[in-house]
Protein backbone atom coordinates (compact mmCIF):
# COMPACT_ATOMS: atom_id res chain seq x y z
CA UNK A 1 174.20 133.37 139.71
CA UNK A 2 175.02 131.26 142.33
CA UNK A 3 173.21 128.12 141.32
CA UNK A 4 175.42 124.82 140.82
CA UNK A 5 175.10 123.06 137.45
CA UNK A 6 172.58 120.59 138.89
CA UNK A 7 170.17 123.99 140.03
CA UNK A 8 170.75 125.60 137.08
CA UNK A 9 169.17 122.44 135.31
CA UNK A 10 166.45 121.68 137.47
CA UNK A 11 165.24 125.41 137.71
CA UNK A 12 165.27 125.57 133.39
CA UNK A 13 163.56 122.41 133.03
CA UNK A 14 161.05 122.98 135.73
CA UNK A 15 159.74 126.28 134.01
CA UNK A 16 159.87 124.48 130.70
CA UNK A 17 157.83 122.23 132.13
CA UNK A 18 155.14 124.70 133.66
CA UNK A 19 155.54 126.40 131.03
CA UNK A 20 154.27 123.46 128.71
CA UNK A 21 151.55 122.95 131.52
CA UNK A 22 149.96 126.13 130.94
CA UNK A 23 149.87 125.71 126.50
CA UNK A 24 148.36 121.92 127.34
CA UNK A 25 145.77 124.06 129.31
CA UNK A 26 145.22 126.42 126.91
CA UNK A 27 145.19 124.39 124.15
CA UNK A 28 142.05 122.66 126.31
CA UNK A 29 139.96 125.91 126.08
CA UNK A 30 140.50 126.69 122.35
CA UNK A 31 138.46 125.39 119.32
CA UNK A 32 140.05 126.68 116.26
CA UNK A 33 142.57 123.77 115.65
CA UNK A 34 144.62 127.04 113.73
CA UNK A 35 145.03 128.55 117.11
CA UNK A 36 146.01 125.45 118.70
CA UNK A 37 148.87 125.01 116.38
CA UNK A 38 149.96 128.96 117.04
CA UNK A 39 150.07 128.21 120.75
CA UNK A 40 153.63 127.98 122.25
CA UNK A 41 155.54 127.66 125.98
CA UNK A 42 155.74 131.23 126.97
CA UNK A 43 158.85 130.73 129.20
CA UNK A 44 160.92 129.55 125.82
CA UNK A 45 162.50 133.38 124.96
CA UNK A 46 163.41 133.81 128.47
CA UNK A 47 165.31 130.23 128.84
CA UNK A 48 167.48 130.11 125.55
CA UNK A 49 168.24 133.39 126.67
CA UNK A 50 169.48 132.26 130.43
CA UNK A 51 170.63 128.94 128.84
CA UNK A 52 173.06 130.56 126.04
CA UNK A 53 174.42 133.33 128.38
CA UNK A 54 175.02 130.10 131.26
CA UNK A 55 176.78 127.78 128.09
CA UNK A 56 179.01 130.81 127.33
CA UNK A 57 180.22 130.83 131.03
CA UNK A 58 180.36 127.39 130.68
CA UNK A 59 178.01 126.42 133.80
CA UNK A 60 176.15 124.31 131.88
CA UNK A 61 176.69 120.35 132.64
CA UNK A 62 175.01 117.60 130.03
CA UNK A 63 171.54 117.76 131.92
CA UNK A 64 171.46 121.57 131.41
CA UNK A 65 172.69 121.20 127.54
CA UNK A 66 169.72 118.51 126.97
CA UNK A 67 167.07 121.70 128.06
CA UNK A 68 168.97 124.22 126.15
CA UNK A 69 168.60 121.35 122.83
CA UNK A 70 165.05 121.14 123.63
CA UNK A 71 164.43 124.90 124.06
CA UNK A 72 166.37 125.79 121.17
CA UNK A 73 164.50 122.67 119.03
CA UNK A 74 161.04 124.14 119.87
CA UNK A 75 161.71 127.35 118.80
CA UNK A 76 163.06 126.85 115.63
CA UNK A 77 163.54 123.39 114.84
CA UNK A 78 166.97 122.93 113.15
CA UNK A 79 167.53 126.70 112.64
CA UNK A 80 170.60 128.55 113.72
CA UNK A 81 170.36 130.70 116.27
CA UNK A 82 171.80 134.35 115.61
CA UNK A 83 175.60 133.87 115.88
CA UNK A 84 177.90 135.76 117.47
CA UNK A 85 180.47 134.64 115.22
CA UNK A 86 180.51 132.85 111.72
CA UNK A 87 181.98 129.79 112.58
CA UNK A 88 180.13 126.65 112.23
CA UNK A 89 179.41 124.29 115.19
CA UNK A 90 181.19 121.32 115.69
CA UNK A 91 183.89 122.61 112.98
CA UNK A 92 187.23 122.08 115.54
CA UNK A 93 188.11 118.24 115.79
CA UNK A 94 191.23 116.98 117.19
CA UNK A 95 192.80 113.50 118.16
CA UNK A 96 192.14 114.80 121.97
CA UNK A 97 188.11 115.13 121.65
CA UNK A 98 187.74 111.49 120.93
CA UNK A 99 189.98 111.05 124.38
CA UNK A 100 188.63 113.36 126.48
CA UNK A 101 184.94 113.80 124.99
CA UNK A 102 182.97 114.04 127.90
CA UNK A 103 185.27 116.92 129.18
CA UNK A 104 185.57 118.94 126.89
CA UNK A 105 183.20 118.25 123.48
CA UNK A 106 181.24 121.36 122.18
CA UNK A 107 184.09 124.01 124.14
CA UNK A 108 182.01 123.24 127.23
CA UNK A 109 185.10 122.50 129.82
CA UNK A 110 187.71 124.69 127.63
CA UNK A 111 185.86 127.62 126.63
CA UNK A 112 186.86 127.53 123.40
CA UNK A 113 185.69 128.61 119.73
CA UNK A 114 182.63 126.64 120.01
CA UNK A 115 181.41 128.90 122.10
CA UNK A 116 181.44 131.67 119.54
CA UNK A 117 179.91 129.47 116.82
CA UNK A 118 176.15 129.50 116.43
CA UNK A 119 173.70 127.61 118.10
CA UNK A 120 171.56 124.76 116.80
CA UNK A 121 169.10 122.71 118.61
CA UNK A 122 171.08 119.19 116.99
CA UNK A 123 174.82 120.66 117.93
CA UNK A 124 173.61 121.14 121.42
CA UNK A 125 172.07 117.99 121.84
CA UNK A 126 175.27 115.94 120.61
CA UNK A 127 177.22 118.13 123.05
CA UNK A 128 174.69 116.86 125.86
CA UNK A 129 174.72 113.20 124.52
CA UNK A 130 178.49 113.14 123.90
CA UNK A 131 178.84 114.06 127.73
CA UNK A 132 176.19 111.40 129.22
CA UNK A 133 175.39 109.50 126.48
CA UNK A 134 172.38 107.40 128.99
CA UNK A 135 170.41 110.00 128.58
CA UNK A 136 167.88 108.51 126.12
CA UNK A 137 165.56 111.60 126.14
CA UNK A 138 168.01 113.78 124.33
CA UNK A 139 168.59 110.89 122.15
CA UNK A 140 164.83 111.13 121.00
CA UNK A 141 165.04 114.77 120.60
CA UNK A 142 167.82 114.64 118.52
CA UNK A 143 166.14 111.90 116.53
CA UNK A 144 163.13 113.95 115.81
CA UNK A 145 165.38 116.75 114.36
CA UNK A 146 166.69 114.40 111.74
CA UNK A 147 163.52 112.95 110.87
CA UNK A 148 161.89 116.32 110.82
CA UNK A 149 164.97 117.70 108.46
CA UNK A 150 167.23 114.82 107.03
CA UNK A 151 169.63 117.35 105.60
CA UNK A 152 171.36 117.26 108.93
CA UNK A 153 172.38 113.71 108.90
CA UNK A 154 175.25 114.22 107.86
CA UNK A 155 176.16 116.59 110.14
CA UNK A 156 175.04 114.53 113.00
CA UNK A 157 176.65 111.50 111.93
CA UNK A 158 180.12 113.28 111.88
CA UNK A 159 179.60 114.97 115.20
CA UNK A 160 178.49 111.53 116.69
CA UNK A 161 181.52 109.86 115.30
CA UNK A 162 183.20 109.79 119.15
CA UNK A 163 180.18 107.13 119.92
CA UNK A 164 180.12 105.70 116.81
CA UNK A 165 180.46 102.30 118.30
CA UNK A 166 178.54 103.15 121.35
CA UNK A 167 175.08 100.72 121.70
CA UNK A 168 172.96 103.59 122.58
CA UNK A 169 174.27 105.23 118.95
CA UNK A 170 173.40 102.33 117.49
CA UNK A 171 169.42 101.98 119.73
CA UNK A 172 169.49 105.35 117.87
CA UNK A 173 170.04 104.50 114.53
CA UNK A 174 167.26 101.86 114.91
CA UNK A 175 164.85 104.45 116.07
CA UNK A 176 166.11 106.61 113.47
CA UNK A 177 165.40 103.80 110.50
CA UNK A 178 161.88 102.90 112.18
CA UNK A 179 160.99 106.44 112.28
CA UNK A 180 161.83 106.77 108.35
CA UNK A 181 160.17 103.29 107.95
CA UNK A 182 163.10 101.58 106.99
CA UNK A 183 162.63 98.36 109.20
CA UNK A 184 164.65 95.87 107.35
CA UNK A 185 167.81 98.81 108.42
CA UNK A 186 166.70 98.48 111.60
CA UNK A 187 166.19 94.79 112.08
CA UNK A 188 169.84 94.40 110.64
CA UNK A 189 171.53 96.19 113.51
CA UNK A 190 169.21 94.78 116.02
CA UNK A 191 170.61 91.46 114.42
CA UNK A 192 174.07 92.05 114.93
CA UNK A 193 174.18 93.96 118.28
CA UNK A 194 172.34 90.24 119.27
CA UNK A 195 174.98 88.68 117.74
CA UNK A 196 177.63 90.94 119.87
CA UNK A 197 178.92 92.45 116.76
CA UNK A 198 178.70 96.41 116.13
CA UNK A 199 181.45 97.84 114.58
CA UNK A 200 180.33 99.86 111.33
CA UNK A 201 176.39 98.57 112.26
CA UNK A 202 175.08 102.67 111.32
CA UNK A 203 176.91 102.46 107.94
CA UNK A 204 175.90 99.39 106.62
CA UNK A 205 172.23 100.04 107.45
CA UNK A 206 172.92 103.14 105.80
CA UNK A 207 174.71 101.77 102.74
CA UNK A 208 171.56 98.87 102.30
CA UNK A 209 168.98 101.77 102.68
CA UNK A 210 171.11 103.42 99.89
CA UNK A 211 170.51 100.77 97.86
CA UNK A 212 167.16 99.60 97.94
């Protein structure tokens, strides 16, 4: 294809977009709240199969990884996708992804094992984040996905480690805690980013939710 990164990303997101027009519509015309819930966005298959085949060339930029996250999230939540390989995503760390994270995080500039590993809604979304990080959308996508299944937090935590004292991880965490109604978590980082203080703000709100 001959479509830049920036064409590839607005033609994917504008058919998951029509494509969620169309369910809304549908969902209008059908009583049965059962068939409601089976209703889905018809255009998913086809874009996580354009989307994986564009991140293995590597023409996807952060904007295209946030619709492959979301594609990939709505289809099966938290679920791996069917791997090409056996390796495990995010499992290659080195001092030079800290450095050089929004180049080449997630194998996207390097073309490296990550690309073999398999897919997961939450690894693709910290690839997206930890190339733009402003974009707050994929923030709250991600953030449903550990609500949704906490056994990822972990995970997610470690992958997120390059932003670990970035303010929009730590606007994160606080949606994170409200979402799992832990406020007082939540009012504690809010209390110290005020203060201009956030090193280690995600693991002490962890640590007191630990031991309440």
């Amino acid at each position: 294809s001959d479509l830049t990164p920036l064409g590839r990303y607005l033609r994917a997101y504008s058919l998951y977009l029509e494509g969620e027009r169309r369910k809304n519509e549908q969902v209008t015309e059908l009583r049965d709240p059962l068939e409601r819930t089976k209703l889905r966005n018809a255009h998913l298959p086809r874009l996580e199969a354009e989307l994986r085949r564009a991140y293995g060339r590597n023409e996807l930029d952060a904007f295209g990884m946030y619709v492959y996250g979301v594609v990939l999230k709505e289809l099966r939540g938290t679920k791996t996708c069917p791997p090409p390989s056996s390796s495990r995503i995010g499992q290659r760390r080195d001092s030079e992804t800290a450095n050089n994270v929004t180049e080449n995080k997630g194998g996207v500039a390097g073309g490296g094992d990550e690309q073999k590993q398999p897919h997961t809604a939450h690894g693709i979304l910290v690839q997206s984040i930890l190339r733009y990080p402003f974009n707050w959308s994929a923030w709250l996508d991600l953030g449903e996905l550990c609500v949704d299944d906490p056994t990822i937090d972990e995970e997610v935590e470690e992958l997120l480690l390059p932003l670990s004292e970035h303010w929009m991880y730590h606007f994160f965490c606080v949606h994170v805690f409200i979402e799992n109604k832990a406020n007082e978590n939540a009012i504690t980082i809010i209390e110290k980013l005020a203060h201009g203080t956030d090193a280690g703000l995600a693991e002490e709100g962890e640590e007191e939710e630990g031991g309440d």
